[in-house]
PDB file of N, CA and C in Angstrom:
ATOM      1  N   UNK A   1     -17.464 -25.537  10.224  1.00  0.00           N
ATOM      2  CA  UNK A   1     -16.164 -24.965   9.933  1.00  0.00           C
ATOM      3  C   UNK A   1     -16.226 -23.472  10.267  1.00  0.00           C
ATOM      4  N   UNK A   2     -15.115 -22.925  10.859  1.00  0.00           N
ATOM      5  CA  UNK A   2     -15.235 -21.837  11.084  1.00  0.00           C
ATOM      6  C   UNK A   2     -15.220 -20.705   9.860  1.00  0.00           C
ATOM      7  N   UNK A   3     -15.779 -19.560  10.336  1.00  0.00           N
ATOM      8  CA  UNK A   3     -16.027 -18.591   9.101  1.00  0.00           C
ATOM      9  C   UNK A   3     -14.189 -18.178   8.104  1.00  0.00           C
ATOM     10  N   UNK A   4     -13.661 -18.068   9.549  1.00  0.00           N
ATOM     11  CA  UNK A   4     -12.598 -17.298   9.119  1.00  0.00           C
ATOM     12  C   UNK A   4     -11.834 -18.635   7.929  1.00  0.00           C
ATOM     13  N   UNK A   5     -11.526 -19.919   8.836  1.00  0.00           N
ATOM     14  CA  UNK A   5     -11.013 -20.894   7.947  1.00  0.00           C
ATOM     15  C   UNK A   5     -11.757 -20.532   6.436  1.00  0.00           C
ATOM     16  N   UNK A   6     -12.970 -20.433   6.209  1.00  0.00           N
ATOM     17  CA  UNK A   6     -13.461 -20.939   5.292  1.00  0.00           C
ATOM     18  C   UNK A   6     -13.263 -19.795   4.250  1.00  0.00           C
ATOM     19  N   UNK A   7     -12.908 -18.468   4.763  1.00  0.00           N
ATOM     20  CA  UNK A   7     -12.176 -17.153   4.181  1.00  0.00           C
ATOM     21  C   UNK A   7     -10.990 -17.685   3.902  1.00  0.00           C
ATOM     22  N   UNK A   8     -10.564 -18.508   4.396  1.00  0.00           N
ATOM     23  CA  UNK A   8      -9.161 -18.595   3.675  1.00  0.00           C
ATOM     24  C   UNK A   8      -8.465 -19.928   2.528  1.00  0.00           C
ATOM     25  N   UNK A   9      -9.634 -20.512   2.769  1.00  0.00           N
ATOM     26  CA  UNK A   9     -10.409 -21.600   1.487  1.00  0.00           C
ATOM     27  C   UNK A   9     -10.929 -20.900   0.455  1.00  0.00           C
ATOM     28  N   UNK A  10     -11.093 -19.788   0.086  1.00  0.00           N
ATOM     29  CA  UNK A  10     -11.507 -19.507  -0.689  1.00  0.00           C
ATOM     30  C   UNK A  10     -13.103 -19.669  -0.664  1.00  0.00           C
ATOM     31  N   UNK A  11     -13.866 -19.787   0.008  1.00  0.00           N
ATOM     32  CA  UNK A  11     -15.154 -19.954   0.107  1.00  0.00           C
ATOM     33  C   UNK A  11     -15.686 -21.661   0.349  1.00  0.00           C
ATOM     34  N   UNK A  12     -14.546 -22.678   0.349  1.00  0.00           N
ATOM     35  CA  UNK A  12     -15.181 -23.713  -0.014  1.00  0.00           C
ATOM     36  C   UNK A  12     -15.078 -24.270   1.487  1.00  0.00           C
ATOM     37  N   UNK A  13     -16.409 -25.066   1.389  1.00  0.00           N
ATOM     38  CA  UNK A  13     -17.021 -25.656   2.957  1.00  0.00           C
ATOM     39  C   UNK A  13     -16.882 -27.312   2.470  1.00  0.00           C
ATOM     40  N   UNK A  14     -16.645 -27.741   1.662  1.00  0.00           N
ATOM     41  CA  UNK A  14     -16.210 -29.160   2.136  1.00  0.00           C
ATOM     42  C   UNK A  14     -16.132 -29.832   0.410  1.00  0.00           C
ATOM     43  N   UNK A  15     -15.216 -30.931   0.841  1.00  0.00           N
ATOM     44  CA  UNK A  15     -14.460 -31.483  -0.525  1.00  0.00           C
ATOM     45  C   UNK A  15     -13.902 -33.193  -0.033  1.00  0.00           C
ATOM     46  N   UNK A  16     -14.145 -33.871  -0.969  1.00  0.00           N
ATOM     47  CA  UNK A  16     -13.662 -35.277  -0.743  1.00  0.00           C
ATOM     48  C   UNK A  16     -12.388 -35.524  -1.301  1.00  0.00           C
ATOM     49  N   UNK A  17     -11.728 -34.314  -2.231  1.00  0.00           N
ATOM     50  CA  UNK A  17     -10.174 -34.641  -2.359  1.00  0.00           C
ATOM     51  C   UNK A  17      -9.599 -34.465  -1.159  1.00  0.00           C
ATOM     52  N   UNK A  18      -8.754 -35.670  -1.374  1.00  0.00           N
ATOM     53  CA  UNK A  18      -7.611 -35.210  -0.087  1.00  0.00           C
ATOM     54  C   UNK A  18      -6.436 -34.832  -0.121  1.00  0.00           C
ATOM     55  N   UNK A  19      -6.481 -34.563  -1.409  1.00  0.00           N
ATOM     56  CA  UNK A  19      -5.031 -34.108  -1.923  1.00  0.00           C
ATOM     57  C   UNK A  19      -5.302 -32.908  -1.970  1.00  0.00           C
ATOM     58  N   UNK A  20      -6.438 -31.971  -1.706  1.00  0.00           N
ATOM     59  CA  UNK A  20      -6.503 -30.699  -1.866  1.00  0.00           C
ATOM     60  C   UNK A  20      -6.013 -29.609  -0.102  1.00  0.00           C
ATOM     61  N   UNK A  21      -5.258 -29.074  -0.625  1.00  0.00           N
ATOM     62  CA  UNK A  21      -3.895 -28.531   0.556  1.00  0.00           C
ATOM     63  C   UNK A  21      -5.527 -27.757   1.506  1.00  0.00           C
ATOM     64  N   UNK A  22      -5.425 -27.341   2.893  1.00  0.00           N
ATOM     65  CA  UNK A  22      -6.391 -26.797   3.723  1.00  0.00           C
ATOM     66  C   UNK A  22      -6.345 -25.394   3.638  1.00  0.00           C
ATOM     67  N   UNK A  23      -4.853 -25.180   3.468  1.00  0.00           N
ATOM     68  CA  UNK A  23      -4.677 -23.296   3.462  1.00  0.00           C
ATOM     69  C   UNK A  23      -4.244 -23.138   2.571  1.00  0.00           C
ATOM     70  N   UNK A  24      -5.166 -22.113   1.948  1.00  0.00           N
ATOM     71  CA  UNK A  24      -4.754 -21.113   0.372  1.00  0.00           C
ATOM     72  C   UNK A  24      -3.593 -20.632   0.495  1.00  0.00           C
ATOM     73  N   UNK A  25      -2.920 -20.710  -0.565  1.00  0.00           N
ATOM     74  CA  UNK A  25      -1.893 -20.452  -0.940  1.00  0.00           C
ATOM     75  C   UNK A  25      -1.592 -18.869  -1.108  1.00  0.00           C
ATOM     76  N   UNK A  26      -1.166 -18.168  -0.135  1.00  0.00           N
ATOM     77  CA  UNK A  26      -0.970 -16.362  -0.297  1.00  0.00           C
ATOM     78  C   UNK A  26      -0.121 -16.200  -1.176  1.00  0.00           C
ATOM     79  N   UNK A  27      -0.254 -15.282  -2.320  1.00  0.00           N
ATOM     80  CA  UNK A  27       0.684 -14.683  -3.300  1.00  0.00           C
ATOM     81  C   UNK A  27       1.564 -13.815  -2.426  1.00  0.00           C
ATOM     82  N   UNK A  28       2.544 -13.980  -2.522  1.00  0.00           N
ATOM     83  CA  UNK A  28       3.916 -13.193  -2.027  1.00  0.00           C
ATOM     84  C   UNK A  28       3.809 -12.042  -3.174  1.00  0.00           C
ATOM     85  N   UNK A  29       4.078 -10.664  -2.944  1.00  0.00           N
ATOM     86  CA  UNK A  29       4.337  -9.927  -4.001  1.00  0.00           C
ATOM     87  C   UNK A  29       5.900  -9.489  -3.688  1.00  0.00           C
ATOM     88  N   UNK A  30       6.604  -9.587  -4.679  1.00  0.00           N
ATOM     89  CA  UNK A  30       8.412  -9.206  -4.443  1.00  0.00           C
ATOM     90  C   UNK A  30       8.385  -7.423  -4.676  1.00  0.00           C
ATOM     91  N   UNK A  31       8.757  -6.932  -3.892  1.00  0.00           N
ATOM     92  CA  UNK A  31       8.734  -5.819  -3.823  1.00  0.00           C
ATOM     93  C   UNK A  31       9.873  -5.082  -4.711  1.00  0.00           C
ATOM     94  N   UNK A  32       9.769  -4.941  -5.923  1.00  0.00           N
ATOM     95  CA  UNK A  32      10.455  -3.659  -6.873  1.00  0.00           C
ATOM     96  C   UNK A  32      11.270  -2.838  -5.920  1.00  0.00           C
ATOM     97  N   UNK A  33      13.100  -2.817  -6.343  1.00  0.00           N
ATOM     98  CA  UNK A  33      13.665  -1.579  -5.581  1.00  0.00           C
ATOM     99  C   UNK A  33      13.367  -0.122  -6.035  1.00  0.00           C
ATOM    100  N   UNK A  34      14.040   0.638  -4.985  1.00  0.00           N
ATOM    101  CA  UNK A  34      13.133   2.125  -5.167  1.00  0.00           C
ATOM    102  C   UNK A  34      13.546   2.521  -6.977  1.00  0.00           C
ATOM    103  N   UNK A  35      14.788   2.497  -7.116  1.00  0.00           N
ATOM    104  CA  UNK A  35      15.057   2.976  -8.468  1.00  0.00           C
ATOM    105  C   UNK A  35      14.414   2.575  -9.595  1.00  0.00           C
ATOM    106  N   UNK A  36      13.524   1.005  -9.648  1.00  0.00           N
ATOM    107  CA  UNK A  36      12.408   0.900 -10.477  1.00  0.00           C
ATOM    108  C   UNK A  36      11.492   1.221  -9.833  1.00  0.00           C
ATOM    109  N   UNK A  37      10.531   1.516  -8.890  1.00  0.00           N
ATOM    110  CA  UNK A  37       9.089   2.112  -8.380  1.00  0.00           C
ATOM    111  C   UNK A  37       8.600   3.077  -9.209  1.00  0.00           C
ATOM    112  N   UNK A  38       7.531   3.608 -10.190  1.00  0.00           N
ATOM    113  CA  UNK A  38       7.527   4.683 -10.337  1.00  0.00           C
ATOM    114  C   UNK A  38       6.177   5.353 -10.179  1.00  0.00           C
ATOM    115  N   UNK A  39       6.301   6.259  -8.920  1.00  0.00           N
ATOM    116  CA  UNK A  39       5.489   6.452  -7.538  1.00  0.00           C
ATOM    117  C   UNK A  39       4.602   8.068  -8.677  1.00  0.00           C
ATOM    118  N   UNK A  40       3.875   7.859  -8.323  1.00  0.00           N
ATOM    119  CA  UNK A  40       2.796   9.427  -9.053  1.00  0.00           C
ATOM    120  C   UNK A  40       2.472   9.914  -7.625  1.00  0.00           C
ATOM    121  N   UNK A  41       2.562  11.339  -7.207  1.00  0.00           N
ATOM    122  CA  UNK A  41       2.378  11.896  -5.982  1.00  0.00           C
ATOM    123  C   UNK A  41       1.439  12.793  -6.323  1.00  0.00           C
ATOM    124  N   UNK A  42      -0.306  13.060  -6.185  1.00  0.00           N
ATOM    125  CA  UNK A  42      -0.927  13.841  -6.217  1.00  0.00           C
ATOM    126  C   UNK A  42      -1.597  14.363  -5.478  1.00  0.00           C
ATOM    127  N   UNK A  43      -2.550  15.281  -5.439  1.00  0.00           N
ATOM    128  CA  UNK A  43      -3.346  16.236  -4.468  1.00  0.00           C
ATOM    129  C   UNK A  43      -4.772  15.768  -4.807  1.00  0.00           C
ATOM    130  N   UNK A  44      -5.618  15.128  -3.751  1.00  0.00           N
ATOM    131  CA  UNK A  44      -6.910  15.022  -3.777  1.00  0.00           C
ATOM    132  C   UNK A  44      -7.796  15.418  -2.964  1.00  0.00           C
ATOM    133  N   UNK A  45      -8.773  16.151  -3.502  1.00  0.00           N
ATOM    134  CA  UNK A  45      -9.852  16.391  -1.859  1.00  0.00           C
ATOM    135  C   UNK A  45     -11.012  16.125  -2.637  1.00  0.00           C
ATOM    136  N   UNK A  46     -11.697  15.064  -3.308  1.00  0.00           N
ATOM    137  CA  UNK A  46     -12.992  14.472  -3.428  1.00  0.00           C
ATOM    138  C   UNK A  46     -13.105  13.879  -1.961  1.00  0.00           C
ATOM    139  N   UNK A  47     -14.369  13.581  -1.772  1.00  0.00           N
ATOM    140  CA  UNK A  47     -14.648  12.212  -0.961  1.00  0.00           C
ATOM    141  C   UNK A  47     -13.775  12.584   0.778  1.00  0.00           C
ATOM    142  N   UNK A  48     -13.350  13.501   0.909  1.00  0.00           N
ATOM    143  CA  UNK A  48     -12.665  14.096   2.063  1.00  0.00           C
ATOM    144  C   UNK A  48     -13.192  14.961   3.284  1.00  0.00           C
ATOM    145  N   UNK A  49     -14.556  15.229   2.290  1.00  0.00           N
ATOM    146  CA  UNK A  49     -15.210  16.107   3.320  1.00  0.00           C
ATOM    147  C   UNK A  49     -14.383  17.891   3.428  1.00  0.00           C
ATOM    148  N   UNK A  50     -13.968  18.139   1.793  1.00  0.00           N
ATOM    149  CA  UNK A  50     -13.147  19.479   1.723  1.00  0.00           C
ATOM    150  C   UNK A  50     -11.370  19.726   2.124  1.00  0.00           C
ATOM    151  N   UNK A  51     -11.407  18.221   2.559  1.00  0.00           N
ATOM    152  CA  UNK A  51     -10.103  18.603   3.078  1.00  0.00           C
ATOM    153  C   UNK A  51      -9.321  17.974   2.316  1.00  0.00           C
ATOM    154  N   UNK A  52      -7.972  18.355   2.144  1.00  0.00           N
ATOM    155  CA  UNK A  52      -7.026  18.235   1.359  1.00  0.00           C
ATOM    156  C   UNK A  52      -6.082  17.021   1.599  1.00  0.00           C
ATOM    157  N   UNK A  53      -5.892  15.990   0.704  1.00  0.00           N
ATOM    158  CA  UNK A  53      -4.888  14.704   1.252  1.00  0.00           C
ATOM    159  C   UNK A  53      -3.983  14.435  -0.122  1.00  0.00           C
ATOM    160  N   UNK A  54      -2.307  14.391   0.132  1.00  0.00           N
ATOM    161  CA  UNK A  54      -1.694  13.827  -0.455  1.00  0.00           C
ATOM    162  C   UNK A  54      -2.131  12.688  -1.197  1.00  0.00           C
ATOM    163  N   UNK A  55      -2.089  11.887  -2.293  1.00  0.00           N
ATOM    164  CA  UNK A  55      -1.734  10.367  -2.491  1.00  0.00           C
ATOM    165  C   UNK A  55      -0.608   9.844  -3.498  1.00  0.00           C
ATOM    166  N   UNK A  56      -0.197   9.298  -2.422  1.00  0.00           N
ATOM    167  CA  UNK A  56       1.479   8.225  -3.189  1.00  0.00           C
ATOM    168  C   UNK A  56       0.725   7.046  -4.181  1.00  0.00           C
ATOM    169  N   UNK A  57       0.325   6.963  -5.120  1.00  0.00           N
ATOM    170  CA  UNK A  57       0.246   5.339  -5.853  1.00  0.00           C
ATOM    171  C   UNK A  57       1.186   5.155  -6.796  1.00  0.00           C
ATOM    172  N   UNK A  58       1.374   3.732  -7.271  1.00  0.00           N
ATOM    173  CA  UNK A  58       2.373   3.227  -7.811  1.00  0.00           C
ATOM    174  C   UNK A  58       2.843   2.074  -7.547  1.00  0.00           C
ATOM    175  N   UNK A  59       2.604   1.719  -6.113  1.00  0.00           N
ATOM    176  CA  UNK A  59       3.507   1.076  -5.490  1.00  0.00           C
ATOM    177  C   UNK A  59       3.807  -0.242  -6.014  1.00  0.00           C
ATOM    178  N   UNK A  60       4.590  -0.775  -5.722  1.00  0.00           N
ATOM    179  CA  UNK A  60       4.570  -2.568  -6.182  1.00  0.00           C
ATOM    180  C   UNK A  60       5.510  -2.981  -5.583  1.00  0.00           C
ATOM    181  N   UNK A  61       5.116  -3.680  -4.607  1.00  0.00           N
ATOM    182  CA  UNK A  61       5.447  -4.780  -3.787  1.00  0.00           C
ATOM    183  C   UNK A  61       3.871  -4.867  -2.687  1.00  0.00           C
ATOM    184  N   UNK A  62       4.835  -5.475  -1.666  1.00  0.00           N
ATOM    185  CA  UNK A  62       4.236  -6.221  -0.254  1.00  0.00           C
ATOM    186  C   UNK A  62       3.282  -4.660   0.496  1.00  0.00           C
ATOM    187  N   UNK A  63       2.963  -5.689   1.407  1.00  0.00           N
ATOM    188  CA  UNK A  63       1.960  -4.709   2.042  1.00  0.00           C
ATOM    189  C   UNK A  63       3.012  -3.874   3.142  1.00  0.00           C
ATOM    190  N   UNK A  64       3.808  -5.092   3.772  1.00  0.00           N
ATOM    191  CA  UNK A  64       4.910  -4.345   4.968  1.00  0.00           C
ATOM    192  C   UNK A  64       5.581  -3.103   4.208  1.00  0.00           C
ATOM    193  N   UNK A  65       6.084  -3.884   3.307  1.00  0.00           N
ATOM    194  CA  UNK A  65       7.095  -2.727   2.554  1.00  0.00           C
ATOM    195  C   UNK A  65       6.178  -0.929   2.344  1.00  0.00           C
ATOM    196  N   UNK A  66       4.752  -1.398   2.022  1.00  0.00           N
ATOM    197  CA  UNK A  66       4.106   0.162   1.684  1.00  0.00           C
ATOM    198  C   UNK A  66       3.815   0.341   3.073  1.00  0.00           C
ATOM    199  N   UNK A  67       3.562  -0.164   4.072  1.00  0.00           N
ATOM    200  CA  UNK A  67       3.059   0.018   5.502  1.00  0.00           C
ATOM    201  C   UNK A  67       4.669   1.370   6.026  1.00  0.00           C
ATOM    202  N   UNK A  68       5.827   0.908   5.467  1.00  0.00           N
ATOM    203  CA  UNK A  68       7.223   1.321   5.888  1.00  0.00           C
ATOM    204  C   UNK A  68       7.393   2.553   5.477  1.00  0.00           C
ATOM    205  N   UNK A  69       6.801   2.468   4.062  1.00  0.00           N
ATOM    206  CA  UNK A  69       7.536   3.700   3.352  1.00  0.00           C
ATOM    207  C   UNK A  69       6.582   4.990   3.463  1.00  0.00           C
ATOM    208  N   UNK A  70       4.753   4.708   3.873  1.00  0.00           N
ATOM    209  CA  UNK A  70       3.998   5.521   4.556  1.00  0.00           C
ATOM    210  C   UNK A  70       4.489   5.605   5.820  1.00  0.00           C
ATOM    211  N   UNK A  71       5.014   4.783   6.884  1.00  0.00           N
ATOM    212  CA  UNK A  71       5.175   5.672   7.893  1.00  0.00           C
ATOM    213  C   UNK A  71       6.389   6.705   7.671  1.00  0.00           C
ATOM    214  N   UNK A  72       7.048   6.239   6.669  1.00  0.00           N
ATOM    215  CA  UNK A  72       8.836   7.230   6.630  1.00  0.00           C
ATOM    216  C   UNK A  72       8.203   8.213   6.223  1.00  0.00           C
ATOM    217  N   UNK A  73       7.156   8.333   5.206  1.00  0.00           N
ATOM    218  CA  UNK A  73       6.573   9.882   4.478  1.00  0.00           C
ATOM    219  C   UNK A  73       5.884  10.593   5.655  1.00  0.00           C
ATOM    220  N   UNK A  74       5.187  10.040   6.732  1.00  0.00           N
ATOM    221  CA  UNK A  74       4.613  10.851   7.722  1.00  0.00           C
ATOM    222  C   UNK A  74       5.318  11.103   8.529  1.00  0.00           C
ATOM    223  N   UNK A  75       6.673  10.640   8.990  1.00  0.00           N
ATOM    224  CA  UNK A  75       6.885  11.362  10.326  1.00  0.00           C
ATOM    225  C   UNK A  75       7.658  12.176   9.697  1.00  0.00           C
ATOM    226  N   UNK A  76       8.524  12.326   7.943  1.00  0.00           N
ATOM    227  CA  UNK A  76       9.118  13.596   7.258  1.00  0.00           C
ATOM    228  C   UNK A  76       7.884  14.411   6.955  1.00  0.00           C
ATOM    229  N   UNK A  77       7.131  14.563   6.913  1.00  0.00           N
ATOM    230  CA  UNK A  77       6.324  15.432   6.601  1.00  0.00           C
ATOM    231  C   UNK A  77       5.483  15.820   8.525  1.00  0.00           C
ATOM    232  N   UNK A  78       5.511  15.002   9.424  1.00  0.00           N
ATOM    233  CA  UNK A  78       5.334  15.756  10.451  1.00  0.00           C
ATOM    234  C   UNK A  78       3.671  15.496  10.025  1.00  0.00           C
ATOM    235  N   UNK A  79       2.654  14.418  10.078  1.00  0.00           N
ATOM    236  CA  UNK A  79       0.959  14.794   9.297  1.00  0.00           C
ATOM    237  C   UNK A  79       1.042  13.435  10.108  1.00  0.00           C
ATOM    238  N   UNK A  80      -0.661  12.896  10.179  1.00  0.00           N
ATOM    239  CA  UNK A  80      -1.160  12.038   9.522  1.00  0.00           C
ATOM    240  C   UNK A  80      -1.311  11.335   8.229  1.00  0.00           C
ATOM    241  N   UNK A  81      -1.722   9.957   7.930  1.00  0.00           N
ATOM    242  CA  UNK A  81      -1.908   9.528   7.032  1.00  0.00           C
ATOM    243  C   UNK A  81      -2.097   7.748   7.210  1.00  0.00           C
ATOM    244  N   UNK A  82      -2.840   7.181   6.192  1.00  0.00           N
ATOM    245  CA  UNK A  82      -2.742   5.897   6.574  1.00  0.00           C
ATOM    246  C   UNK A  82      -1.986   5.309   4.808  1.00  0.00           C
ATOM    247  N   UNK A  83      -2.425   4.138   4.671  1.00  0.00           N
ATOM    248  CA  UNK A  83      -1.835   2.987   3.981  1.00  0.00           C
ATOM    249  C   UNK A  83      -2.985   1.977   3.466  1.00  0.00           C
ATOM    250  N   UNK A  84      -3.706   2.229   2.527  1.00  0.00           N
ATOM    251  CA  UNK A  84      -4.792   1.289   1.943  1.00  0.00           C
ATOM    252  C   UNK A  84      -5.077   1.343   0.705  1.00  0.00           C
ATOM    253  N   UNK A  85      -5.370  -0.051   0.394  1.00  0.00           N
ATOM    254  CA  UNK A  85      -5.411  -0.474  -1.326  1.00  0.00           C
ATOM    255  C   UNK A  85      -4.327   0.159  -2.624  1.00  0.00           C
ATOM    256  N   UNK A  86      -2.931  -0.428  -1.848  1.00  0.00           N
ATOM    257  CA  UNK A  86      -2.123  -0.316  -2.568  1.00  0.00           C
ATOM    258  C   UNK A  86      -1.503   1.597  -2.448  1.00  0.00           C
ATOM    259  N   UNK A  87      -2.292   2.207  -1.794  1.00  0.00           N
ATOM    260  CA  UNK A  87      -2.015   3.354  -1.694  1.00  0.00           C
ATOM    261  C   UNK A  87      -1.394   4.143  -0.793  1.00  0.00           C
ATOM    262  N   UNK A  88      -0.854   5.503  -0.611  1.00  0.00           N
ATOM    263  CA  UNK A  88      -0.502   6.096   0.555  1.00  0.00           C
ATOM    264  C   UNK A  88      -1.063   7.299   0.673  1.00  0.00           C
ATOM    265  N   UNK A  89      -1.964   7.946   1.403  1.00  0.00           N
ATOM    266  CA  UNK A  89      -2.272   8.999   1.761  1.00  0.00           C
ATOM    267  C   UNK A  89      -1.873   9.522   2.583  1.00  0.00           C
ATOM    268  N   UNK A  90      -1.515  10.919   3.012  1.00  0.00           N
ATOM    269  CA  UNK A  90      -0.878  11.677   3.717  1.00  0.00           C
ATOM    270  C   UNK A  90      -1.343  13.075   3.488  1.00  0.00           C
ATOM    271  N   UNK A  91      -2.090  13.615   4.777  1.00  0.00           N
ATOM    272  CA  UNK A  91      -2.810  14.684   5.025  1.00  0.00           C
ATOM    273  C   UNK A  91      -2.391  16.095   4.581  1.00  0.00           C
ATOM    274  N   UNK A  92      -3.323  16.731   3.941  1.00  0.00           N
ATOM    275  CA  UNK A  92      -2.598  17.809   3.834  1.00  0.00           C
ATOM    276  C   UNK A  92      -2.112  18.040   2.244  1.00  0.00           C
ATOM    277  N   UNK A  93      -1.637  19.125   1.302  1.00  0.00           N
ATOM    278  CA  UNK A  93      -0.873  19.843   0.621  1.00  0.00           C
ATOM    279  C   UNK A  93       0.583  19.647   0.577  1.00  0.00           C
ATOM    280  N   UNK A  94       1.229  18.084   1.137  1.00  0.00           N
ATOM    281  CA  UNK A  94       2.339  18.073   0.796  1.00  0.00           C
ATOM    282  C   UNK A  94       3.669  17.560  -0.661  1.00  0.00           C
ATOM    283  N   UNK A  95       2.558  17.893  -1.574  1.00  0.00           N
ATOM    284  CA  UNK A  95       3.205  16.847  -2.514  1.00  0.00           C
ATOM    285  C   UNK A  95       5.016  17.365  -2.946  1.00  0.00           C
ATOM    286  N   UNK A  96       5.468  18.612  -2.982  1.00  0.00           N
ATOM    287  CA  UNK A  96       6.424  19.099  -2.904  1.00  0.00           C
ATOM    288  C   UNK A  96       7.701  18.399  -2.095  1.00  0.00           C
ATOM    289  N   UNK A  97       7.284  18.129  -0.899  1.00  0.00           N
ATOM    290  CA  UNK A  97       8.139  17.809  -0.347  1.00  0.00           C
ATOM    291  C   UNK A  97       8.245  15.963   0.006  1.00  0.00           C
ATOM    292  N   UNK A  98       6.820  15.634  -0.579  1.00  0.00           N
ATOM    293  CA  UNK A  98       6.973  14.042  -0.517  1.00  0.00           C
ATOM    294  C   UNK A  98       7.494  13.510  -1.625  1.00  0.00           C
ATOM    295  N   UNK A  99       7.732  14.551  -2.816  1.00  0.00           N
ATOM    296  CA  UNK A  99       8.311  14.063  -3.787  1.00  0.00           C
ATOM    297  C   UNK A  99      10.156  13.862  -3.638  1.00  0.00           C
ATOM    298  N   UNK A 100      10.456  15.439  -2.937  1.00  0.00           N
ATOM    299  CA  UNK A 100      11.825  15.488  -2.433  1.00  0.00           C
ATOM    300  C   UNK A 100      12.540  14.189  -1.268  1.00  0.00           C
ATOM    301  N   UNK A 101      11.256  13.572  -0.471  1.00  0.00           N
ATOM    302  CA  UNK A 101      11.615  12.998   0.215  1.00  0.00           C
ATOM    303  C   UNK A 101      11.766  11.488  -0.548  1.00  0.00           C
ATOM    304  N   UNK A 102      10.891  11.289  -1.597  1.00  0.00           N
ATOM    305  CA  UNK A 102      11.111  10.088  -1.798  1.00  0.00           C
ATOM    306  C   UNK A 102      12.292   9.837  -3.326  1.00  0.00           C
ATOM    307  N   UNK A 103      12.466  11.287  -3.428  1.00  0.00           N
ATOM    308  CA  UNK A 103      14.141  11.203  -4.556  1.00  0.00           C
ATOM    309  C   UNK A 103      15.309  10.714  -3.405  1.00  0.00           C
ATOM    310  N   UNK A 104      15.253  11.312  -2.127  1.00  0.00           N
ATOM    311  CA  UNK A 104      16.027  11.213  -1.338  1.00  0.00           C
ATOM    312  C   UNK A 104      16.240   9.557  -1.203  1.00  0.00           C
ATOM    313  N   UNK A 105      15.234   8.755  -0.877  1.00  0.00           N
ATOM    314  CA  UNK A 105      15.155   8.011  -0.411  1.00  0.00           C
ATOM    315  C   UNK A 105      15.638   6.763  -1.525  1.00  0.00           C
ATOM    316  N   UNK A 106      15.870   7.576  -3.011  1.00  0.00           N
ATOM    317  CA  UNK A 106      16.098   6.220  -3.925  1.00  0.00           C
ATOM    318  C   UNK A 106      15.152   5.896  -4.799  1.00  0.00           C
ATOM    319  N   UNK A 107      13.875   6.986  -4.900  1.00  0.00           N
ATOM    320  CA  UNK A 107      12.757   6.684  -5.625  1.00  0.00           C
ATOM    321  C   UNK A 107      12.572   7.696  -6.946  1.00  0.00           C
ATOM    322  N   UNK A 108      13.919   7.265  -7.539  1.00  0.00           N
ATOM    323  CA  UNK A 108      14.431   8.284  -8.551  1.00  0.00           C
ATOM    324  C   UNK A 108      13.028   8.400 -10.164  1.00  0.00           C
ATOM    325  N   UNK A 109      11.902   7.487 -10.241  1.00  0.00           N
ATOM    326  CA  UNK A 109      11.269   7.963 -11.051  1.00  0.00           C
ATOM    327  C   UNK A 109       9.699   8.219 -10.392  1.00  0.00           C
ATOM    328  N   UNK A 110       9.925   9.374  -9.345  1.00  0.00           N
ATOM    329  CA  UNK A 110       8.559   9.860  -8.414  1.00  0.00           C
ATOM    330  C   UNK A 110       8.478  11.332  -9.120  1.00  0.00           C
ATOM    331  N   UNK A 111       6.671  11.409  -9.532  1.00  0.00           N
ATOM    332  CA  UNK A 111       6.380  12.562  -9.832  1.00  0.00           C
ATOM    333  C   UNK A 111       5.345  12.828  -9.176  1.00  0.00           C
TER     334      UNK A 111
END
């Protein structure tokens, strides 16, 4: 069996039920509208190598949905940044204005 199948079994390499379905079942997460989100915007530079990075957490929903709302914070802020483990980072000293951007946007309990 291939590796990847068997990643998505949950680890299991073989079974005599046959009633047991082949592909795991993915949790859908429903993504909270912005006016319930409530997003914490802080300043971190551990683990950075000195340099300074935004982080958005809070989030709750889907992965697309945080994939969306990190790219909308980077190209208003004009930076880099990526999108991992529920989080958003975005380069740089901008928490000022990622907070303004995301009141704008409907994310009325962001601090």
């Amino acid at each position: 069996m291939p590796k990847k199948q068997q990643e998505r079994m949950g680890g299991l390499v073989f079974s005599t039920n046959r009633d047991l379905p082949l592909h795991a079942d993915e949790e859908s997460v429903e993504t909270l509208p912005p006016s319930q989100q409530k997003l914490r915007v802080h300043i971190e530079t551990k683990h950075r190598g000195g340099k300074t990075a935004t982080l958005v957490t809070g989030f709750v929903g889907s992965d697309a949905d945080l994939e969306t709302l990190g790219k909308l914070l980077k190209t208003k802020c004009g930076t880099g940044g990526s999108t991992k483990d529920g989080e958003i980072i975005i380069q740089g000293n901008t928490k000022e204005k990622i907070v303004e951007i995301l009141k704008a946007a409907g994310y009325t309990n962001s601090k």
